[in-house]
Protein backbone atom coordinates (compact mmCIF):
# COMPACT_ATOMS: atom_id res chain seq x y z
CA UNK A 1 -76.80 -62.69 17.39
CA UNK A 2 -72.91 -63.25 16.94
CA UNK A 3 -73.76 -64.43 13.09
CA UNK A 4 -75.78 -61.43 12.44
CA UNK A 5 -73.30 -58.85 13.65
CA UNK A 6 -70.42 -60.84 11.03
CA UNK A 7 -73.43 -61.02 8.22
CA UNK A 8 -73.85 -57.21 9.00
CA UNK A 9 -70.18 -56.47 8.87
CA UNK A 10 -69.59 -58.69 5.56
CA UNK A 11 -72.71 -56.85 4.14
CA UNK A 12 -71.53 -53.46 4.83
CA UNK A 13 -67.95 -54.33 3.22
CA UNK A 14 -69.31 -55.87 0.11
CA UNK A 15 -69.69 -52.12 -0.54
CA UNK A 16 -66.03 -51.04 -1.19
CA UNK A 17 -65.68 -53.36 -3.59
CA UNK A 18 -67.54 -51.11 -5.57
CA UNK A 19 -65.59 -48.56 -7.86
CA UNK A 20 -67.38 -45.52 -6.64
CA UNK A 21 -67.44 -44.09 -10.09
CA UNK A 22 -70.20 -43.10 -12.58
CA UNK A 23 -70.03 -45.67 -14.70
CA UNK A 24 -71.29 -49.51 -14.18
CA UNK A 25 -68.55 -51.71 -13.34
CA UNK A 26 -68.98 -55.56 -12.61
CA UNK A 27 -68.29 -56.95 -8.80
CA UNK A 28 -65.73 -59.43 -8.25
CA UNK A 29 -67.77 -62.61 -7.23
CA UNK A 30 -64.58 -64.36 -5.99
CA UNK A 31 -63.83 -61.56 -3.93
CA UNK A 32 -67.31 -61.53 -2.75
CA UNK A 33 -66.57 -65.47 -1.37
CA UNK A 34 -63.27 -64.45 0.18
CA UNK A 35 -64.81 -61.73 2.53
CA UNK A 36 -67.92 -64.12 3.49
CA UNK A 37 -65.27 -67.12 4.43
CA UNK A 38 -63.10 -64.46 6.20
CA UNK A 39 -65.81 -62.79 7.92
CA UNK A 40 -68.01 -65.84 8.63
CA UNK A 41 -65.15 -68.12 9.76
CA UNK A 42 -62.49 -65.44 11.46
CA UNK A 43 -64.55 -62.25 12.78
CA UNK A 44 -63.46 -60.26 15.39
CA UNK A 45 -66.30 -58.17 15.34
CA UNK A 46 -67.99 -59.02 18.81
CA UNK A 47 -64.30 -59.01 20.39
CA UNK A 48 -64.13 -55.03 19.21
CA UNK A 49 -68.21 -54.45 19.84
CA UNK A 50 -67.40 -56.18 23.47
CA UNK A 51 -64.69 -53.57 24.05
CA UNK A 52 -65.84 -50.70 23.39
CA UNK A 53 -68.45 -51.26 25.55
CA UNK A 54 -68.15 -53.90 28.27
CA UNK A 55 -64.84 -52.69 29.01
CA UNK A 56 -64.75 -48.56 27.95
CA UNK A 57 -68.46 -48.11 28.35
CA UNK A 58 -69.86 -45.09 27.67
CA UNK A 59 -68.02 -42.37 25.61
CA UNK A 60 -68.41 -38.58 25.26
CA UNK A 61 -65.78 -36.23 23.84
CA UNK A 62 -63.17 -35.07 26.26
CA UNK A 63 -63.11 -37.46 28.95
CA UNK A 64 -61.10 -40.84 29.81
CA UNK A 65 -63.05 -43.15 28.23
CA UNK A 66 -63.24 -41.54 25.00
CA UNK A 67 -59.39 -40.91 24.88
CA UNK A 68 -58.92 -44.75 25.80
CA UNK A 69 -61.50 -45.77 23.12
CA UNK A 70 -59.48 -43.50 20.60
CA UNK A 71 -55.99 -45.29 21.62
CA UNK A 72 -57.74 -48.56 21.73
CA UNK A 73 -58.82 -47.93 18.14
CA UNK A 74 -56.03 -46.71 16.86
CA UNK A 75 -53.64 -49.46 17.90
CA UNK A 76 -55.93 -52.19 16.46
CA UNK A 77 -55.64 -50.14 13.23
CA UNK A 78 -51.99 -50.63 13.78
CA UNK A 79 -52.09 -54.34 14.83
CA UNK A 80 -53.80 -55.31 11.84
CA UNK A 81 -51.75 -53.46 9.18
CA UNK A 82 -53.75 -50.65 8.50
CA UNK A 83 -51.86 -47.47 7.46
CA UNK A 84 -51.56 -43.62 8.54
CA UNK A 85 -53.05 -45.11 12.01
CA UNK A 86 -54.29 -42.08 13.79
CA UNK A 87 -56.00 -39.56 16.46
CA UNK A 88 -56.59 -36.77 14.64
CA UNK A 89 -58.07 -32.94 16.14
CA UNK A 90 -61.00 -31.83 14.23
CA UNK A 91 -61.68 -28.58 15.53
CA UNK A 92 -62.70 -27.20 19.32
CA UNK A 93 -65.32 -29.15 20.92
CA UNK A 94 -65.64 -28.16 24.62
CA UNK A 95 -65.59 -29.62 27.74
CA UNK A 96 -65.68 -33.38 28.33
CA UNK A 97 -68.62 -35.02 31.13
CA UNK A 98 -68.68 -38.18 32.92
CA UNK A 99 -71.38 -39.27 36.07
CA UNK A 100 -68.87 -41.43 38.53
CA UNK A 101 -71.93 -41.76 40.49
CA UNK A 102 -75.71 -41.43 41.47
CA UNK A 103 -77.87 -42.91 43.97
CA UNK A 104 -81.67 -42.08 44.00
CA UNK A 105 -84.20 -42.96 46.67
CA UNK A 106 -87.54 -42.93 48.08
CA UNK A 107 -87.40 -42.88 51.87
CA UNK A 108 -91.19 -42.02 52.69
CA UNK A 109 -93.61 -42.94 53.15
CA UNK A 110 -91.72 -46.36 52.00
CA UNK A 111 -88.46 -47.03 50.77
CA UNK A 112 -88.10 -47.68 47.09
CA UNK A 113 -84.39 -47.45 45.00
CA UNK A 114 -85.11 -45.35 41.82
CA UNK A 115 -83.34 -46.06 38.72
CA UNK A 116 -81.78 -42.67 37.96
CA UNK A 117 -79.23 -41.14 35.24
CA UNK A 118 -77.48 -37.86 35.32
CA UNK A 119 -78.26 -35.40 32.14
CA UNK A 120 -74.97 -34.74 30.57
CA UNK A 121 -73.20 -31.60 31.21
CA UNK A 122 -75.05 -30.69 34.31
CA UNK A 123 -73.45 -30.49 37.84
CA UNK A 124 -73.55 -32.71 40.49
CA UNK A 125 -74.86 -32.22 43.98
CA UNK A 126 -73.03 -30.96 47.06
CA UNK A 127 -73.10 -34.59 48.88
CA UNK A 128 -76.37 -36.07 50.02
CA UNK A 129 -79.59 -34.49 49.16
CA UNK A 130 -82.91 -35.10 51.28
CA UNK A 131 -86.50 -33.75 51.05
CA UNK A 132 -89.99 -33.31 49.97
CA UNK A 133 -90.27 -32.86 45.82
CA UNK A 134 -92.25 -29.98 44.77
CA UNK A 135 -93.98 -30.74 41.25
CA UNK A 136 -93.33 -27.43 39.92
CA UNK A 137 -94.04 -27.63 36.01
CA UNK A 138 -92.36 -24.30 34.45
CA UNK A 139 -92.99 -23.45 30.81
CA UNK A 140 -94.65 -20.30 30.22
CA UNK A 141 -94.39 -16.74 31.55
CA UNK A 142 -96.26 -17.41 34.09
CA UNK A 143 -94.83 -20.36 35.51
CA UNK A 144 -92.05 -18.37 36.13
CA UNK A 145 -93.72 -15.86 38.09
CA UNK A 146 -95.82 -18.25 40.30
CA UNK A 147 -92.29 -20.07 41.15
CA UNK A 148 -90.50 -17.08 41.68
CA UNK A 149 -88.61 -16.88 44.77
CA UNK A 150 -90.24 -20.77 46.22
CA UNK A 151 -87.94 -23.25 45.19
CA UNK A 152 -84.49 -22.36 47.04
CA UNK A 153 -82.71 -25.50 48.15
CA UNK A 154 -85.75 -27.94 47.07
CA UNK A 155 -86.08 -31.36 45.40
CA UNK A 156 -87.85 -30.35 41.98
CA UNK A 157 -90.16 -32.48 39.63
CA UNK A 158 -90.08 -30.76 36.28
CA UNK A 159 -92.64 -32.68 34.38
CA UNK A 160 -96.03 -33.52 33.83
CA UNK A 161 -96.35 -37.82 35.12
CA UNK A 162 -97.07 -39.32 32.04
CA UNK A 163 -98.93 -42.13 31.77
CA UNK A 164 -97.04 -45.59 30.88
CA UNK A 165 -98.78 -47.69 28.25
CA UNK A 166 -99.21 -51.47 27.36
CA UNK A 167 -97.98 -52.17 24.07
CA UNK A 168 -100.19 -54.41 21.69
CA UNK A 169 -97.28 -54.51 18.92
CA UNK A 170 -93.82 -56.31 19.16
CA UNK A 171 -90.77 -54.51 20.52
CA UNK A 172 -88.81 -55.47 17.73
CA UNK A 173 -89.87 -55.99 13.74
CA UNK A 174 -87.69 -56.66 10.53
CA UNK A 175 -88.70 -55.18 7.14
CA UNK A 176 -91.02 -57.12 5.20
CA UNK A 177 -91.07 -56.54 1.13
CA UNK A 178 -93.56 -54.84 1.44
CA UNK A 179 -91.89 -52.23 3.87
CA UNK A 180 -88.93 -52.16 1.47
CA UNK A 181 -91.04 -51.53 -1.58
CA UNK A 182 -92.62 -48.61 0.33
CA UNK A 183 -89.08 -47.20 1.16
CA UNK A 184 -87.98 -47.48 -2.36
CA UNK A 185 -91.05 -45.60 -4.08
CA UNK A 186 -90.81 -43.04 -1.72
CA UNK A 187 -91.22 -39.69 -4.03
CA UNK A 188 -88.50 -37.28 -3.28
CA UNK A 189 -90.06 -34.43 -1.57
CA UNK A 190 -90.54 -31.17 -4.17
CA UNK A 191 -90.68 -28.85 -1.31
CA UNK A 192 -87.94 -28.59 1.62
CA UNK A 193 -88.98 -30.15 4.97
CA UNK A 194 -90.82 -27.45 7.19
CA UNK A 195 -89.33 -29.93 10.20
CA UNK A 196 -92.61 -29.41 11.69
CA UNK A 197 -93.43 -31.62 14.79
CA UNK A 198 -92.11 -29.28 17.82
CA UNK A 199 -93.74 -26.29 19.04
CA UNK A 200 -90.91 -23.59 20.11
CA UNK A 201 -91.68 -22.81 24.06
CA UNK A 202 -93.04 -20.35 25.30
CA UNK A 203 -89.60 -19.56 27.40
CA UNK A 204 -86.30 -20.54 26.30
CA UNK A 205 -84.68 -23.08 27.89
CA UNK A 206 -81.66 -20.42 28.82
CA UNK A 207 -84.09 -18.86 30.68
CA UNK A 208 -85.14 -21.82 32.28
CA UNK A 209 -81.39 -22.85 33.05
CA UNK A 210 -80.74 -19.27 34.31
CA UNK A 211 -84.36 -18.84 36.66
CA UNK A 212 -83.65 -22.51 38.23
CA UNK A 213 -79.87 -21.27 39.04
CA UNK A 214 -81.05 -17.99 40.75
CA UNK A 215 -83.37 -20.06 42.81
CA UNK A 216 -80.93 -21.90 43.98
CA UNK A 217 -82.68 -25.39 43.45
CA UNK A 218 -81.00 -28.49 44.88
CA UNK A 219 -82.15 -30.83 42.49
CA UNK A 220 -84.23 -30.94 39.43
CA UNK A 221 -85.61 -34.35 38.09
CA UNK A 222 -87.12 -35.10 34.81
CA UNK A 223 -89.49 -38.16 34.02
CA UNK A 224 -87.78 -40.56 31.11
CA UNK A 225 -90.00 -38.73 28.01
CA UNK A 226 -91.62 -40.08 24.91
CA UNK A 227 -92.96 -43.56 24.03
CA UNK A 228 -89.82 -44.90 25.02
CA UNK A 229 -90.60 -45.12 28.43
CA UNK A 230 -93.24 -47.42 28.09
CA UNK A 231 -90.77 -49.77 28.29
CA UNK A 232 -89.60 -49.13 31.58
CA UNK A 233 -86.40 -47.51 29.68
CA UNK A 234 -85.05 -44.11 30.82
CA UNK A 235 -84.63 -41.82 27.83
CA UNK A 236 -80.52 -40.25 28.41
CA UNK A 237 -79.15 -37.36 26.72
CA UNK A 238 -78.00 -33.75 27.07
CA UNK A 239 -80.10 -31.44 28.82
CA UNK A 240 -81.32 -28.83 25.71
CA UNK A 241 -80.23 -25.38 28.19
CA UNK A 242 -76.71 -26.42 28.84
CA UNK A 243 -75.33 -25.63 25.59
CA UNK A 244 -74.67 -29.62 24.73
CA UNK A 245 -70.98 -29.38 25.38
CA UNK A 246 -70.28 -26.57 28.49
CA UNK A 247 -71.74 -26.00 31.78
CA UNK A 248 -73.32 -22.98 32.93
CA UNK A 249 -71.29 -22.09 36.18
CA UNK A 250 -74.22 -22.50 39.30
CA UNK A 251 -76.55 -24.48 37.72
CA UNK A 252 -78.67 -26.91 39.20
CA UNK A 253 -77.85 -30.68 39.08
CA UNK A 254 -80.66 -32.41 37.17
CA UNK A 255 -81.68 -36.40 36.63
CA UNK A 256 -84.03 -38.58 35.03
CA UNK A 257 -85.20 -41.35 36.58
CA UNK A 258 -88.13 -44.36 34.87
CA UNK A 259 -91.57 -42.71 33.92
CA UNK A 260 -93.56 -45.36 36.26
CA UNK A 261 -90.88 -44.34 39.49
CA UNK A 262 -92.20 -40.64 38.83
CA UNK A 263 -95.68 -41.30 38.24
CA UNK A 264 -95.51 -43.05 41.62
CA UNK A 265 -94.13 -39.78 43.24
CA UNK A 266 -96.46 -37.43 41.61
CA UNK A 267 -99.36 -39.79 42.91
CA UNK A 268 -98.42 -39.68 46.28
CA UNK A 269 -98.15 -36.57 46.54
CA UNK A 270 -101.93 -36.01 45.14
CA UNK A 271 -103.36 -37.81 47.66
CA UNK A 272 -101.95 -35.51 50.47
CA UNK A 273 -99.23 -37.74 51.52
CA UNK A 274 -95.36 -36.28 52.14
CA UNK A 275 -92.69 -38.26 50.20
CA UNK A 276 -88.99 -37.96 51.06
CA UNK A 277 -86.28 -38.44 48.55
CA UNK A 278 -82.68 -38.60 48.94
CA UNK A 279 -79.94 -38.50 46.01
CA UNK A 280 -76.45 -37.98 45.41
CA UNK A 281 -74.89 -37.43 42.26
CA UNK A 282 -71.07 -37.16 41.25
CA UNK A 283 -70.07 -36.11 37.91
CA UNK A 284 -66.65 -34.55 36.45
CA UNK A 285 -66.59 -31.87 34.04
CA UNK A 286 -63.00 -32.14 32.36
CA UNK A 287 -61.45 -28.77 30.97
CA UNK A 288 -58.14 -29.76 29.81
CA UNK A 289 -58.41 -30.24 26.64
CA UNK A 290 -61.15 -28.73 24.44
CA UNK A 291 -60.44 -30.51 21.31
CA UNK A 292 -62.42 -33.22 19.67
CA UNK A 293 -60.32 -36.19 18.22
CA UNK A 294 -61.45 -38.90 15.73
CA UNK A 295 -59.86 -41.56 14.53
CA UNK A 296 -58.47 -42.64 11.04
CA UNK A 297 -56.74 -45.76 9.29
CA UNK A 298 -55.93 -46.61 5.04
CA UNK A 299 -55.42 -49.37 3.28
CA UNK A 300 -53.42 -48.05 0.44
CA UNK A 301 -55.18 -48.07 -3.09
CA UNK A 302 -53.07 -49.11 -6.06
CA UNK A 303 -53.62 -47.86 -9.77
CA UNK A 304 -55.18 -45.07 -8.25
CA UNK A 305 -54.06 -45.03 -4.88
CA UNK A 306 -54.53 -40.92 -5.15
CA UNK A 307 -58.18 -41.45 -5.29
CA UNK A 308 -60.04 -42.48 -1.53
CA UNK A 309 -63.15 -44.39 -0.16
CA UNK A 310 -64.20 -43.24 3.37
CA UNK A 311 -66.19 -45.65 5.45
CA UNK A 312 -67.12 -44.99 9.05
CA UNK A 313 -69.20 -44.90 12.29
CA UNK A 314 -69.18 -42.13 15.52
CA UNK A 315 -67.43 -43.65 18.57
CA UNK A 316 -68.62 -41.30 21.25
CA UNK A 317 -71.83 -42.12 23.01
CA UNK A 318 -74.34 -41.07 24.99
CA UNK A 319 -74.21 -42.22 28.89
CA UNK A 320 -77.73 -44.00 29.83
CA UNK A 321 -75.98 -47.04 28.02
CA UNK A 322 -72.78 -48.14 27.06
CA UNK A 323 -73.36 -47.21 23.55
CA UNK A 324 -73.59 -50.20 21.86
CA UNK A 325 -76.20 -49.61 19.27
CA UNK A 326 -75.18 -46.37 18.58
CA UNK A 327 -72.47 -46.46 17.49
CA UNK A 328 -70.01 -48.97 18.66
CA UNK A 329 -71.61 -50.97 16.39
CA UNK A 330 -70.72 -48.81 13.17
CA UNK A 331 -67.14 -48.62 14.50
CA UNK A 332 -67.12 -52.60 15.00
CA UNK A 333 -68.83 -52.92 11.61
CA UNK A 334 -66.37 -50.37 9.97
CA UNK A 335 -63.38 -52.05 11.88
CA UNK A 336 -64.27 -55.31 10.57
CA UNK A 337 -64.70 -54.25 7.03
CA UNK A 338 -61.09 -52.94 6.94
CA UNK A 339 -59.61 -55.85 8.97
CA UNK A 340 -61.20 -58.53 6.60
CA UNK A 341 -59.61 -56.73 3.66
CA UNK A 342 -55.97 -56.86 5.24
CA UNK A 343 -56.46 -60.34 5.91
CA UNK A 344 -57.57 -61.41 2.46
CA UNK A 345 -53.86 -59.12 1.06
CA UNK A 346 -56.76 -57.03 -1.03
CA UNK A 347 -54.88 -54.41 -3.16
CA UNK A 348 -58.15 -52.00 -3.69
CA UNK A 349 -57.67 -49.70 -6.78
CA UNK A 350 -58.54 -46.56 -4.30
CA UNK A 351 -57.21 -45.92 -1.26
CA UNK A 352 -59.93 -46.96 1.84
CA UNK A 353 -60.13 -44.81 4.74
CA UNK A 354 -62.11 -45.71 8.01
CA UNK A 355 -63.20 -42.87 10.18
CA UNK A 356 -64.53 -42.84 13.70
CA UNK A 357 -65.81 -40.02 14.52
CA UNK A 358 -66.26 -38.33 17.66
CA UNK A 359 -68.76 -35.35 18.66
CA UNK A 360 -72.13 -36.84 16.69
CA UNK A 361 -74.26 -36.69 19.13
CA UNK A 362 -73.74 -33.08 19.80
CA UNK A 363 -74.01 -32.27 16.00
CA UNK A 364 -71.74 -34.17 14.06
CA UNK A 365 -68.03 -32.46 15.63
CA UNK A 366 -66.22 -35.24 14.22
CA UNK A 367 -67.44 -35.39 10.48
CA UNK A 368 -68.25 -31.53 10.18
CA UNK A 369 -64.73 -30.71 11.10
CA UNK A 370 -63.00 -33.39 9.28
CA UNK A 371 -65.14 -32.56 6.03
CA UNK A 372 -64.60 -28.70 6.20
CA UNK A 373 -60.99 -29.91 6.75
CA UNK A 374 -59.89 -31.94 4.43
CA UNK A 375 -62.69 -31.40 1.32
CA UNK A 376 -64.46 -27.98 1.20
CA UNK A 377 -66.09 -25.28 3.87
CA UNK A 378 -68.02 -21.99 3.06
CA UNK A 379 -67.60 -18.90 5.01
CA UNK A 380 -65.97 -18.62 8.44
CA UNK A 381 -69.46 -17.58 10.02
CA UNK A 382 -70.91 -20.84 8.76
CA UNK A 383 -67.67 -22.54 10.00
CA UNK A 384 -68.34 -21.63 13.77
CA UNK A 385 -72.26 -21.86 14.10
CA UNK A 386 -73.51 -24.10 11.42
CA UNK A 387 -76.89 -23.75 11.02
CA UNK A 388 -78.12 -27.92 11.36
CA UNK A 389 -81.42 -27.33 12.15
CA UNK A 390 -81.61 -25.30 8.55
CA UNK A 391 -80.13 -27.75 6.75
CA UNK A 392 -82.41 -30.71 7.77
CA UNK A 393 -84.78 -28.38 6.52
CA UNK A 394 -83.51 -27.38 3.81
CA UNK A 395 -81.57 -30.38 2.46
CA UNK A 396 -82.47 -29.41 -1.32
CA UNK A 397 -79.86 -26.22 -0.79
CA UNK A 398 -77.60 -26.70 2.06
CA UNK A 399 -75.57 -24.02 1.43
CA UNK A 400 -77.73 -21.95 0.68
CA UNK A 401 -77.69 -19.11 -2.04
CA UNK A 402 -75.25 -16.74 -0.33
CA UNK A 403 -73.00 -19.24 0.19
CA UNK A 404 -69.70 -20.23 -1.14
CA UNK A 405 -68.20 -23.43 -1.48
CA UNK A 406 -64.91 -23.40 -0.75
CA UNK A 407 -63.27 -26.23 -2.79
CA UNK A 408 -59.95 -28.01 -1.04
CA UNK A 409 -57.69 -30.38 -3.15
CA UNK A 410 -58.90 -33.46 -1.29
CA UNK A 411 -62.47 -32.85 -2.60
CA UNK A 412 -61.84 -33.93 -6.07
CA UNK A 413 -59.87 -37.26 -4.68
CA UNK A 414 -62.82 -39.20 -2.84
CA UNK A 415 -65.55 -40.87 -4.44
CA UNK A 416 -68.03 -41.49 -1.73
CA UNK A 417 -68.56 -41.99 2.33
CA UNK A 418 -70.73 -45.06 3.49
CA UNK A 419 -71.58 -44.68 7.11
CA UNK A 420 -72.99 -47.11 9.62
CA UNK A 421 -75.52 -45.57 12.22
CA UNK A 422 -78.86 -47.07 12.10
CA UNK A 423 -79.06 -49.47 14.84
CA UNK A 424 -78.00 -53.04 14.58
CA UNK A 425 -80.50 -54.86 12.32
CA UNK A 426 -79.07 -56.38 9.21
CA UNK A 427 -78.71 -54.29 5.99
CA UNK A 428 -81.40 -54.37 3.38
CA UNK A 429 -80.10 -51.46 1.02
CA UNK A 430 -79.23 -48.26 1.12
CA UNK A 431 -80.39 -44.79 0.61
CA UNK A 432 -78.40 -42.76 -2.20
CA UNK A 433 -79.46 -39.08 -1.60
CA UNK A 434 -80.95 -38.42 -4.69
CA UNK A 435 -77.77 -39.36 -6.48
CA UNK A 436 -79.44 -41.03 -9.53
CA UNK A 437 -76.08 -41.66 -11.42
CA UNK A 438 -74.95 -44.22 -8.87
CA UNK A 439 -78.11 -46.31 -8.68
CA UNK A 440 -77.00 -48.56 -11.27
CA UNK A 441 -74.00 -49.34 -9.71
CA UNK A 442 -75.59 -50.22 -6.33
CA UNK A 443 -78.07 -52.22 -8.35
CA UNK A 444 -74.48 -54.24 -9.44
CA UNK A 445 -73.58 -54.24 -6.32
CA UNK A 446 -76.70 -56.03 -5.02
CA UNK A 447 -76.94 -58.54 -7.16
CA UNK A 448 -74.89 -61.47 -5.72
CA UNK A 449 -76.55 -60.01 -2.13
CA UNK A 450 -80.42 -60.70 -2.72
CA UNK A 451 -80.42 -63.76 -0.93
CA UNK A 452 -79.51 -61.84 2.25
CA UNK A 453 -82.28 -59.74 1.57
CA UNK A 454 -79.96 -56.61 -0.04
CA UNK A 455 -82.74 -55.98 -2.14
CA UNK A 456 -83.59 -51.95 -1.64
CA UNK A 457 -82.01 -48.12 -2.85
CA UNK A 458 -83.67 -45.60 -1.76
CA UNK A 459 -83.94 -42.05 -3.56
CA UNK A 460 -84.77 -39.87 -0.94
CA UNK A 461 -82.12 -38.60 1.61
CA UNK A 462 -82.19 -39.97 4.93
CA UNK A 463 -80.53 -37.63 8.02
CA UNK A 464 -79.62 -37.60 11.38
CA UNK A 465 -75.90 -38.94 11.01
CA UNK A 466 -72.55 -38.34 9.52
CA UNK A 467 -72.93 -39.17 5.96
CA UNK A 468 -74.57 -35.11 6.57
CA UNK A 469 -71.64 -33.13 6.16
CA UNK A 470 -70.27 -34.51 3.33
CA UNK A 471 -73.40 -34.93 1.48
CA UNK A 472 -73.72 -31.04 2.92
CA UNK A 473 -70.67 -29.69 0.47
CA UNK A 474 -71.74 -32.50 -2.74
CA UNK A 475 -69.69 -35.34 -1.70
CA UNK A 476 -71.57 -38.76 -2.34
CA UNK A 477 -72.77 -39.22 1.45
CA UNK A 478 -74.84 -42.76 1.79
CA UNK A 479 -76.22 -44.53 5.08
CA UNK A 480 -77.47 -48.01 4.94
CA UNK A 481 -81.19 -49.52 5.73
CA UNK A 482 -81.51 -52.04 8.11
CA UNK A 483 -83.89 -53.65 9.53
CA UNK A 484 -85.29 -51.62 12.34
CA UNK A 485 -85.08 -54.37 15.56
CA UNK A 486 -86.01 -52.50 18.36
CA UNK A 487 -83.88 -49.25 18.00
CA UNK A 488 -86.51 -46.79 18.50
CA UNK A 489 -89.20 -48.43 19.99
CA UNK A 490 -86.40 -49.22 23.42
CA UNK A 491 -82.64 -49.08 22.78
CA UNK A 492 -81.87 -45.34 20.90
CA UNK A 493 -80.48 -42.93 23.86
CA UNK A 494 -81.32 -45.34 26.53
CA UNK A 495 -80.42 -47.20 29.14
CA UNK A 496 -80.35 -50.00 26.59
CA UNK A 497 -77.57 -49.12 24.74
């Protein structure tokens, strides 16, 4: 596992030693050797992965782990000679969350310990909590009105049980060529994604926030969702009504605990018998400062020095894990890149700036603000409620026809942004956003890689992560492939991260 994590750091690096230009320029072999022996022989890339996560855990925006992630960061940016080492604001974020602790249990009709993880950005409860669940499913109109005014001070069970599955395929699978063949003849799509899939509910989930706060609930519990929790994984991340990053004031505390542990409950109770639960559950909203923070590091360039590579991951995290997939392995990976670099004395002809960015789980804070910063925004409208959802489904015309592109000087200084957010499996190529012009420079690029399997480019755009925002305002935005391990079938927003 330790070798894979260096081959995916070495791969990911062999990238900026291409001139992000439009015109095909040969790679520098011996360079190519230096970074393997360097990254092979010295990595520190499990000493920064173990960090970040043993030690910090997990990491959201505004609270004590993130800021001691960022200085952590920062300073090894510092210790290994990086320049213009820094934490630096990218625009208001919100309010930070952290659970300091939960305890979940079945009393009756016997005692079981349920394995149970506070939704970000809800409340905790006012000490102990003890009673009888009520299964009390709300989603249309009339949900409401049949629960009106019958769920003050109880336990509630928000969900359907689902029913846990065997699975008759592995947990984990690399790409075979024929995968990777698929992935490369992909057509770009002529009409903009519909992003289809979810139906919008009945009720909003303001109103759901807002009915469940009037009744005065003590505690709401959701069952771990989708085919995750087949796995006997518990599925962790904001709680849709809450805004993402502030708290409604009065709101009721709310959990998820495993799909099976519910199931159990919910069966119980059909047959008649009572079940008592107790729970507790401590979390800390800090208020002090609103600002999101990411973190940035060069290595000077040197004939043109004034022109700039970004590379980067998002260090914050969601909190059912300690966020080691996602991200603190892009950070590691990005660290590394840079770090090999300074130890091999590399003079790159453009300046090389990592980025790790905060705020991407809550719609890319980090990278949004640092791009409408530093390169280009439109109006200020767009600025303070950027329409994501639109843009994922309208990718072909981001910014729409009304919109403006505000150019700023930076814009016409960087070449490209690589980022590093698909899980942990080795790379196998990368997707290039419809960018034609640069496929024959990644097709350079790959050449001395093949034998590690760097075989694939991919036309159509891939989403979901930071390369977004600047591929958003026409700056070369590209995310790697990698093998897909077991990201989504167990580890993505789980308990393990």
């Amino acid at each position: 596992m330790k070798k894979g994590r260096r081959v995916t750091a070495i791969l990911a690096l062999m990238v900026l030693l291409i001139p992000v230009s439009f015109a095909q320029e040969k790679v520098d072999v011996g360079m190519v050797n230096r970074i393997w022996e360097e990254g092979v022989n010295r990595s520190q890339i499990m000493e920064t992965l173990s960090y970040l996560t043993d030690v910090i855990g997990p990491r959201i925006q505004g609270t004590p782990a993130m800021k001691k992630a960022s200085e952590w960061a920062k300073n090894r940016f510092t210790e290994w000679g990086l320049m213009n080492s820094a934490i630096e604001p990218c625009g208001e974020f919100g309010l930070g969350w952290a659970n300091e602790y939960i305890s979940v249990h079945m009393i009756e009709p016997s005692y079981a310990p349920i394995l149970a993880y506070a939704k970000p950005w809800t409340l905790g409860t006012q000490g102990k909590v003890k009673g009888q669940p009520v299964l009390a499913v709300v989603r249309t109109k009339p949900d409401l009105e049949k629960w009106a005014g019958k769920l003050k001070g109880a336990i509630v069970l928000t969900d359907p049980p689902r029913q846990v599955h065997p699975s008759f395929k592995p947990y984990a699978s690399r790409y075979t060529d024929e995968d990777l063949k698929g992935i490369a003849e992909t057509p770009i799509p002529l009409q903009p994604k519909d992003g289809g899939g979810r139906e919008k509910p009945e009720i909003k989930w303001e109103e759901l926030v807002e009915f469940y706060k009037n009744e005065e609930v003590a505690l709401l519990i959701d069952s771990s969702d989708g085919s995750r929790s087949d796995f006997g994984t518990v599925h962790v991340d904001a709680y849709e009504g809450n805004g993402k990053n502030h708290v409604i004031p009065g709101q009721s505390p709310r959990i998820v605990i495993t799909a099976e542990a519910y199931a159990r409950i919910c069966r119980i109770l059909d047959l008649k018998v009572p079940v008592t639960l107790e729970a507790e559950v401590r979390n800390t909203i800090y208020d002090q400062d609103k600002m999101g923070y990411n973190v940035v590091a060069e290595i000077a360039g040197s004939d043109k020095k004034g022109e700039l590579v970004m590379l980067g991951g998002h260090l914050d995290s969601w909190t059912g894990g300690t966020g080691a997939v996602d991200n603190a392995s892009g950070c590691a990976v990005a660290m590394e890149a840079v770090r090999i670099l300074q130890a091999l004395g590399v003079k790159p002809k453009r300046t090389i700036r990592a980025a790790l960015w905060t705020g991407e789980e809550e719609g890319f804070y980090g990278s949004r603000g640092y791009v409408f910063t530093h390169f280009g925004d439109t109006d200020k409208e767009t600025l303070k409620n950027p329409d994501w959802e639109a843009y994922e489904k309208n990718w072909r015309n981001p910014l729409g026809d009304s919109k403006r592109l505000i150019v700023k000087p930076e814009y016409y200084k960087i070449s490209g942004y690589f980022n590093y957010d698909n899980g942990s499996g080795r790379i196998r190529g990368i997707y290039i956003q419809e960018n034609f012009q640069v496929r024959p420079i990644f097709e350079e690029w790959m050449k001395p890689l093949r034998d590690l399997g760097v075989t694939t480019i991919a036309l159509q755009p891939t989403e979901g992560t930071d390369h977004l925002p600047f591929d958003y305002i026409g700056i070369p935005g590209f995310q790697f492939i990698q093998d897909p391990l077991d990201y989504f079938p167990t580890v993505h927003h789980t308990n393990q991260d």
